[in-house]
Each structure stands twice: as C-alpha cells, then as structure tokens.
Protein backbone atom coordinates (compact mmCIF):
# COMPACT_ATOMS: atom_id res chain seq x y z
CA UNK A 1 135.80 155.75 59.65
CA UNK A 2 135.89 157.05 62.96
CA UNK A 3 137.31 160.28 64.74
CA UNK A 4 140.71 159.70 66.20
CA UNK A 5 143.61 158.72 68.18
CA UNK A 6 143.09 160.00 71.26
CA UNK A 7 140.08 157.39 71.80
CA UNK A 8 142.16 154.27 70.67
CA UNK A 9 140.88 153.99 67.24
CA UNK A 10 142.95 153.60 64.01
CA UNK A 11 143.98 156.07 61.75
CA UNK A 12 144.45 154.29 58.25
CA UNK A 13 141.98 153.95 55.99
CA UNK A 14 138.49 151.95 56.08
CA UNK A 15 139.12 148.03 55.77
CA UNK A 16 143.22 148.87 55.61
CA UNK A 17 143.96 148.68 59.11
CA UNK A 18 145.73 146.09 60.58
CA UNK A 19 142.46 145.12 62.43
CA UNK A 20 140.08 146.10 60.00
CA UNK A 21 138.62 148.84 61.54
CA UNK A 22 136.77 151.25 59.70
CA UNK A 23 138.33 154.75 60.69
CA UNK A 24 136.00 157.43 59.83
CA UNK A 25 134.31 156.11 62.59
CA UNK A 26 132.33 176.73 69.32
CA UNK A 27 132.26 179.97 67.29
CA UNK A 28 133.34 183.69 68.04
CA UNK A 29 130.41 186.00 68.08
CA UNK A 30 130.60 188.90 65.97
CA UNK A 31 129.34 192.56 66.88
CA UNK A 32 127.16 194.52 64.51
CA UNK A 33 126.80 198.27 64.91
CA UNK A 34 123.52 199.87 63.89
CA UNK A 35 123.04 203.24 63.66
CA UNK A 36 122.18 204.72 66.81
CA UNK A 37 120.22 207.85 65.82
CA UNK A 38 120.38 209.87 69.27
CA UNK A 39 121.26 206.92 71.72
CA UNK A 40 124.83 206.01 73.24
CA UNK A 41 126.90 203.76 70.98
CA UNK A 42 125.56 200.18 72.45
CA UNK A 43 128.77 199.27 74.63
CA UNK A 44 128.65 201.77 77.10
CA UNK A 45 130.48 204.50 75.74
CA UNK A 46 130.26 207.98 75.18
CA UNK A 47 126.69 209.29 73.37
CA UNK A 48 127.42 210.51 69.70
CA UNK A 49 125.91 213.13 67.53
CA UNK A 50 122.60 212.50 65.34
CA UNK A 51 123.17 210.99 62.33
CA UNK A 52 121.69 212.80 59.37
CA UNK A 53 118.89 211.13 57.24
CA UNK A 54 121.14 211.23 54.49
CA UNK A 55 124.05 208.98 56.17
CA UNK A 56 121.10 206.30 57.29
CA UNK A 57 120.02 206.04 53.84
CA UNK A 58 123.57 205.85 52.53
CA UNK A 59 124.30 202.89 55.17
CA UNK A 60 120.96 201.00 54.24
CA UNK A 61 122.08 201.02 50.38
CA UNK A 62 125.33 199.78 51.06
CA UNK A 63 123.62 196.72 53.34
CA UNK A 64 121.16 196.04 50.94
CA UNK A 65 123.55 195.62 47.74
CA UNK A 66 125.69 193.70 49.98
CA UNK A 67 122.79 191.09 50.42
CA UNK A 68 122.13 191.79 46.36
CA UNK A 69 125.59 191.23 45.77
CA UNK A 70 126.02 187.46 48.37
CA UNK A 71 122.18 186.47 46.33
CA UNK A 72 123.21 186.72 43.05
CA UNK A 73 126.90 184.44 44.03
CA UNK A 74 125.09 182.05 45.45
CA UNK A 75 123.01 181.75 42.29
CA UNK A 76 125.95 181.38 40.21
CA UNK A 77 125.80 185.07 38.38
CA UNK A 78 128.51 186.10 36.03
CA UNK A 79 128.03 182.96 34.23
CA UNK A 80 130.49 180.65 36.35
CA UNK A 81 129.11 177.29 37.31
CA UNK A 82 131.86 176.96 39.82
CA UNK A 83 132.92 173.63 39.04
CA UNK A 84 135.76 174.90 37.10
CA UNK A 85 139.04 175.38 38.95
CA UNK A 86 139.24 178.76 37.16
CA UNK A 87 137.67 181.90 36.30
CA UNK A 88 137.63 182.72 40.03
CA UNK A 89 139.04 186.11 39.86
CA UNK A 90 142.64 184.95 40.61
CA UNK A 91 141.45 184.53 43.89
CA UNK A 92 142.68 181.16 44.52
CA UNK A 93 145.49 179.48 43.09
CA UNK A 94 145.84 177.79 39.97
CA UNK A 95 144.07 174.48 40.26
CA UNK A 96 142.34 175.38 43.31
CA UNK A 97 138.57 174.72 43.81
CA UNK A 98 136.11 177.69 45.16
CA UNK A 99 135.71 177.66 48.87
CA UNK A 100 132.32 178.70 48.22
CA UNK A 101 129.40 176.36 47.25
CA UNK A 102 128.56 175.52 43.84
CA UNK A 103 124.70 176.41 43.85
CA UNK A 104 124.14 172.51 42.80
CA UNK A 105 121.10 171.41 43.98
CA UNK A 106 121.29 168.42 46.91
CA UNK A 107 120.16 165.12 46.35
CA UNK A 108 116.13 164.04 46.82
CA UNK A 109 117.41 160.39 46.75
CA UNK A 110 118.16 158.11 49.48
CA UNK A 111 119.89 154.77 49.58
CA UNK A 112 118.95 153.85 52.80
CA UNK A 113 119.87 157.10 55.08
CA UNK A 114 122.74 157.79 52.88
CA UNK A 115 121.83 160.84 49.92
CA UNK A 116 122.14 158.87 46.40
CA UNK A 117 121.81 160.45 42.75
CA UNK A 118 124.96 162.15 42.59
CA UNK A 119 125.74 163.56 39.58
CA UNK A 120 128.35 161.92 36.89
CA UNK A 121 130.91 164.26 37.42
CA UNK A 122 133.32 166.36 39.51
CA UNK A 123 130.73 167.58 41.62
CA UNK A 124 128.58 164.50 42.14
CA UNK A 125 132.07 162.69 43.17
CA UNK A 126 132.98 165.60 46.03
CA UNK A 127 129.02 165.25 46.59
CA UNK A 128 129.26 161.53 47.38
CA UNK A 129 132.48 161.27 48.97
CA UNK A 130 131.28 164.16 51.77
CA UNK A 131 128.40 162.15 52.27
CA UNK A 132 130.19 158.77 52.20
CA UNK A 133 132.04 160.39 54.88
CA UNK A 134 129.62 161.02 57.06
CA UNK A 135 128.01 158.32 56.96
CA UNK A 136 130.78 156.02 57.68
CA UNK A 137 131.35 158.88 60.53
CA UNK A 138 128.37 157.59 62.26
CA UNK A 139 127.11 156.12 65.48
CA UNK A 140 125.43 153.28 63.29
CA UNK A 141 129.22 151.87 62.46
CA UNK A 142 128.93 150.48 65.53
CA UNK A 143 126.03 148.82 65.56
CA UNK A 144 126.29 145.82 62.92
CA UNK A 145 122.56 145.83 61.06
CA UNK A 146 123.36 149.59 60.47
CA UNK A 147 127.43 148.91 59.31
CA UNK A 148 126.59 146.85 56.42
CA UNK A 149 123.87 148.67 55.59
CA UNK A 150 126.84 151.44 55.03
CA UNK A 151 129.20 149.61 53.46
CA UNK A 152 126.56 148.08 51.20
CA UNK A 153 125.54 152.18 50.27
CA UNK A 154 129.14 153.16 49.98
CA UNK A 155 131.30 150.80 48.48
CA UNK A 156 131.52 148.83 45.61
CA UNK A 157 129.61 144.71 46.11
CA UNK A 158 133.15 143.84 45.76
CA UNK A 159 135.18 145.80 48.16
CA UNK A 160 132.12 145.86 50.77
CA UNK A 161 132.31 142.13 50.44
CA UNK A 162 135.92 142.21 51.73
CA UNK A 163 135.75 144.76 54.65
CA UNK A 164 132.01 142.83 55.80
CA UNK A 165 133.96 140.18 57.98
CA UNK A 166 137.01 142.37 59.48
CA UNK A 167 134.87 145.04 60.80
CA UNK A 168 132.67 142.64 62.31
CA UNK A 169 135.66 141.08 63.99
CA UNK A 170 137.30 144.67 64.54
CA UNK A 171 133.98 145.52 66.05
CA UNK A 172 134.19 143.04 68.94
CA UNK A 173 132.32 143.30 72.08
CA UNK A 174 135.41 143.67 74.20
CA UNK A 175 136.48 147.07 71.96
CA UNK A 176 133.08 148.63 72.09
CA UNK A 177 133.23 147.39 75.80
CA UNK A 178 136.64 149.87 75.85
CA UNK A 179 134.48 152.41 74.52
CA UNK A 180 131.58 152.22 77.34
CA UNK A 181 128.84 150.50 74.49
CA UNK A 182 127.37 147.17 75.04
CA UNK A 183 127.41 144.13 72.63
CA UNK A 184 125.15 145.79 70.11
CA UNK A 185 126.88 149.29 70.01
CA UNK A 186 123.99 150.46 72.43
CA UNK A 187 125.34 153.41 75.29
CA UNK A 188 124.55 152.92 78.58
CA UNK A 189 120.69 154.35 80.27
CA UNK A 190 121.09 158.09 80.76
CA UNK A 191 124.53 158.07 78.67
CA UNK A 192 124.53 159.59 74.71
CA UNK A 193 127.56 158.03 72.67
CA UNK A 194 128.85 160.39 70.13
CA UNK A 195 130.48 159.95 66.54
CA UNK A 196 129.95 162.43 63.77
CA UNK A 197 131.78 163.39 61.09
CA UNK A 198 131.65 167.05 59.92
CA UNK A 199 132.97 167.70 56.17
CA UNK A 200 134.81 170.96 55.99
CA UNK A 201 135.67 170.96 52.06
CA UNK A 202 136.61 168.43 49.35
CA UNK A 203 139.39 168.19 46.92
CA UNK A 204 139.51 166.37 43.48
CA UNK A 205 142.78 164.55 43.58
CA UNK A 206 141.61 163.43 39.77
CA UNK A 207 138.64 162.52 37.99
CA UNK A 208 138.77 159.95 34.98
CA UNK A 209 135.47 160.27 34.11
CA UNK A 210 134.11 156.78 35.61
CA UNK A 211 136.80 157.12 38.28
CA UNK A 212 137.56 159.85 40.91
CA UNK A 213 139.76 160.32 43.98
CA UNK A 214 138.67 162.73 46.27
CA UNK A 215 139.84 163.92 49.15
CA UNK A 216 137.83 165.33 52.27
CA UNK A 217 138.93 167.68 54.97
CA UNK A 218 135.97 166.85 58.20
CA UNK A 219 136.44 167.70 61.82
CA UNK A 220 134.55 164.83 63.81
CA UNK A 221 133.11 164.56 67.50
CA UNK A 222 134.25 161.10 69.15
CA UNK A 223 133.02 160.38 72.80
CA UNK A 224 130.35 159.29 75.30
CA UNK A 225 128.26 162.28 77.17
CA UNK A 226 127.12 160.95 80.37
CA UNK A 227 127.49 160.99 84.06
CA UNK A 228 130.95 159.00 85.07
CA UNK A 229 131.95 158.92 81.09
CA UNK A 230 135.89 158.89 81.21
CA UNK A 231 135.97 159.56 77.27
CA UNK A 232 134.08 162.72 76.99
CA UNK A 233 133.24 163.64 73.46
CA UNK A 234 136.11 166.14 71.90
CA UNK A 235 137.26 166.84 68.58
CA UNK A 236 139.65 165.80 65.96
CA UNK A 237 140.71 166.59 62.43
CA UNK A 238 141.48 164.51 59.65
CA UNK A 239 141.77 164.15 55.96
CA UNK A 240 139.93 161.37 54.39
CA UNK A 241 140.91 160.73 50.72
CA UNK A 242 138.56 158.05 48.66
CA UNK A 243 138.57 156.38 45.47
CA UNK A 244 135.38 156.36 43.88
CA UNK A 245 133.83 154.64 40.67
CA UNK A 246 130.84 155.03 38.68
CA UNK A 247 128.91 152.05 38.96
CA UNK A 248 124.88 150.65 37.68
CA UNK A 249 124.05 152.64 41.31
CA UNK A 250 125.91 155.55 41.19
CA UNK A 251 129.55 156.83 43.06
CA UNK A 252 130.74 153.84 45.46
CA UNK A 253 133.89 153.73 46.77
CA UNK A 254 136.82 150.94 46.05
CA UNK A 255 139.34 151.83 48.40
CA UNK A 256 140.22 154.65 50.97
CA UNK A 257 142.92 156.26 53.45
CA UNK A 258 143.17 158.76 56.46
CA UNK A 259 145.59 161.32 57.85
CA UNK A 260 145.84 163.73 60.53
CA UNK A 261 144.73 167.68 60.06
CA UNK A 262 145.45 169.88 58.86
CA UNK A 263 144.03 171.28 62.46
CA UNK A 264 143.70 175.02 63.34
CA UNK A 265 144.39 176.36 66.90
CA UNK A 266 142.03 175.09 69.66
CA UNK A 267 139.53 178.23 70.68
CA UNK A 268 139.21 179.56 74.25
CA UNK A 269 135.86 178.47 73.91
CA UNK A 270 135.00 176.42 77.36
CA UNK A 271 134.04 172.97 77.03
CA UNK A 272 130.29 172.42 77.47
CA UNK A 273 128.85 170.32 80.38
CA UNK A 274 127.71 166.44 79.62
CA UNK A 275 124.24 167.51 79.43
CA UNK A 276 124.52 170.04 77.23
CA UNK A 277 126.04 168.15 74.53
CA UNK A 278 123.88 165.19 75.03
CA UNK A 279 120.78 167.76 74.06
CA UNK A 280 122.77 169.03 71.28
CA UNK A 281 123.11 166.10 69.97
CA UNK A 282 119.70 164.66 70.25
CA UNK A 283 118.32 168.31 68.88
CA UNK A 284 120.62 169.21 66.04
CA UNK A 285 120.21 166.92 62.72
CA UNK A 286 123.23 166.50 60.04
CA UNK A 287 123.01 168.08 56.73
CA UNK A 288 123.32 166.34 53.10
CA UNK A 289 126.64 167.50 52.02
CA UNK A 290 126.82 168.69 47.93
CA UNK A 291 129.50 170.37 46.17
C-alpha cells in the first residue's frame, strides 16, 4: 500500500494489481482572545474599556466547564461507549460512526513494530485495519526483510503466502531505481525517502463476528526530500477498504482494495523546503491508531 498516482504506483488493492504491487505503499492557526484588562485589543486596534471583575470571572467559568465538559466526553460520560452507531444525539446519521474517539485504550502489544491485541470486535477491527494501514504505508515496504515481516503481521499465512513472491518481483530494482532508492530500498547519502500513511477515520462496512470489512479514509506522504530529488514528497488521499478475520493471532487481513479521496481542497499553505521535511520526518514519530 503506497500513496498514489502521481509517483507511478498502483492504485488497486495490496497483491491485486496487475504487478503485484502493494498500494498502500499544514494547518490554519487559530486566534484566541484573552481578556485584555486595560491594554489594546492584541492586533493593533483601538484600546477598550476595563473589564469588570465580574465579566473575568464569568469568562473563566465558561472556559473551565468547557474543558469539564471535552474531559468527561473523552471519558465516555453519559454512559455511551461509543461503539454503537447510535445514541449520538442525532448528530450523525443513522448508521454513522462518532467522529470522535472511543476512549478505548491502545494496544501494549507488538507483533514486530506493528500494535497487536486488538480487541474481538468492532473496535479492535477499525483498530487493526488503521494500523494495518500504516504499516503497509511504510518506508519498510520497500525494503524486503521489513515487507514480509508486514505481510507476515498483517495478513492471514495464507494470503501473505500468495502476495510474498509478486511484491518481491513488483519490487524490482529497476522500479525502486524509478523512485531514486537503491537495490535494497536504501535513499541516496544526504537524501530522506518518504512514505507514510496517515489514517483519518474508519468505517465498518460489516462485521460477522470472526469477519469484518473495514474501510479506512488516510492521507499519505509519497516522495524523496533531498537536494536534486525530482519527486518531492506531496500528498494524496485514498480510501483503503480491508477484509479482516479473526484468527489464533488476532485481526489479519485476507484480501484488500483502494480508491481515490474523497480529497478536500488543497490549502494556501506553502510547500516546505527539502530540509525541512527531511527533519520533520526524522523528528516526528507515528502514532498507534485505536478506534
């Protein structure tokens, strides 16, 4: 599973491409306004009139049962676990999961560097699936120790047995040539090759109990940051949808597919320089994803 078109790779999904390919392969700041007692108003206008004790202390309330109020969500008050498709205020519409996390507790396991002990359920499926995703996302796809590693963490001994020998060969040294790596995946001395996956929500498709499909919306980074790079690392967005089953080891996958988007309106944020998202990458660590 890798992050899109625009860089030659495949969009189906992982060992269903015609070359076996796997294909998972800014923000707006916000202004807060504190009181200002007797100073201007913090942008440069006009200087206002004291505000009384009394309106401080009003404004303090509000702000701290605000932070009450986002605590005691996040900790599942009002007696709604948040797996349940309902009882979400008519919020959302029918059949429609909360946008907001679930309070579930992430993962201590690890199969290999991919989370394990997902729970046998809804959750635990969207839980393994976003981190499936990821992983299969990853820099190490290209590197074949590290790919079957991942395929032997996130699919099924049977279908990982299948895709094994078509992403080697889909893997060549002539396409990660294409893509500025060497024979073993490595970038090039002062150069940082980029591939992350970035889950943005998950979607039960259904759940059978022992068998789920699951859908995940992720925006990746696809590239290589470097002097003379002429792929610099840029975004896409993509669906991934996965069908999972509950094995002896947990949630692994049997089969899986990719689409475009859905993909908001690029921001007027300015592109960064190479070396600035070579650091970022090399300083900023992923997350375990859990529903």
């Amino acid at each position: 599973m890798s992050a899109g078109d625009d860089h030659g790779y495949s969009d189906s999904g992982t060992g269903r491409t015609d070359d076996g390919y796997s294909t998972l392969g800014g923000t707006r700041q916000t202004r807060t306004r504190f009181p200002d007692g007797e100073g201007g108003d913090g942008y440069g206008g006009s200087r206002r009139p004291a505000r009384s004790s009394r309106s401080l202390v009003m404004v303090v309330g509000v702000v701290v049962l605000l932070i009450a109020a986002i605590a005691f969500a996040n900790m599942g008050g009002g007696g709604n676990d948040g797996a349940s498709s309902g009882g979400n205020g008519g919020g959302n519409k029918a059949g429609a999961a909360p946008t907001a996390a679930t309070g579930t507790k992430p993962v201590t396991g690890k199969n290999g560097s991919i989370p394990s002990g997902f729970a046998h359920d809804e959750q635990g499926a969207q839980s393994a699936a976003s981190n499936f995703a990821v992983a299969l996302g990853s820099v190490d796809m290209f590197k074949k120790d590290s790919r079957h590693a991942i395929l032997e963490a996130v699919y099924t001994t049977e279908a990982a047995a299948k895709l094994r020998d078509p992403q080697d060969a889909a893997y060549s040294g002539d396409f990660l040539a294409k893509l500025g790596l060497d024979a073993n995946g490595n970038a090039p001395q002062g150069s940082t090759f980029v591939s992350r996956t970035i889950p943005v929500g998950t979607k039960v498709e259904s759940f059978g109990g022992d068998t789920a499909t699951v859908a995940v919306w992720y925006t990746g980074l696809i590239g290589m940051s470097g002097p003379g790079s002429t792929d610099p690392v840029s975004t896409t967005w993509k669906t991934w949808t996965v069908e999972l089953r509950w094995t002896a080891n947990g949630w692994r996958a049997t089969s899986d597919s990719q689409k475009d988007g859905p993909a908001p309106v690029p921001g007027d944020v300015a592109a960064s320089s190479s070396d600035e998202i070579s650091k970022a990458v090399e300083e900023y660590g992923g997350f375990t994803y859990a529903r």
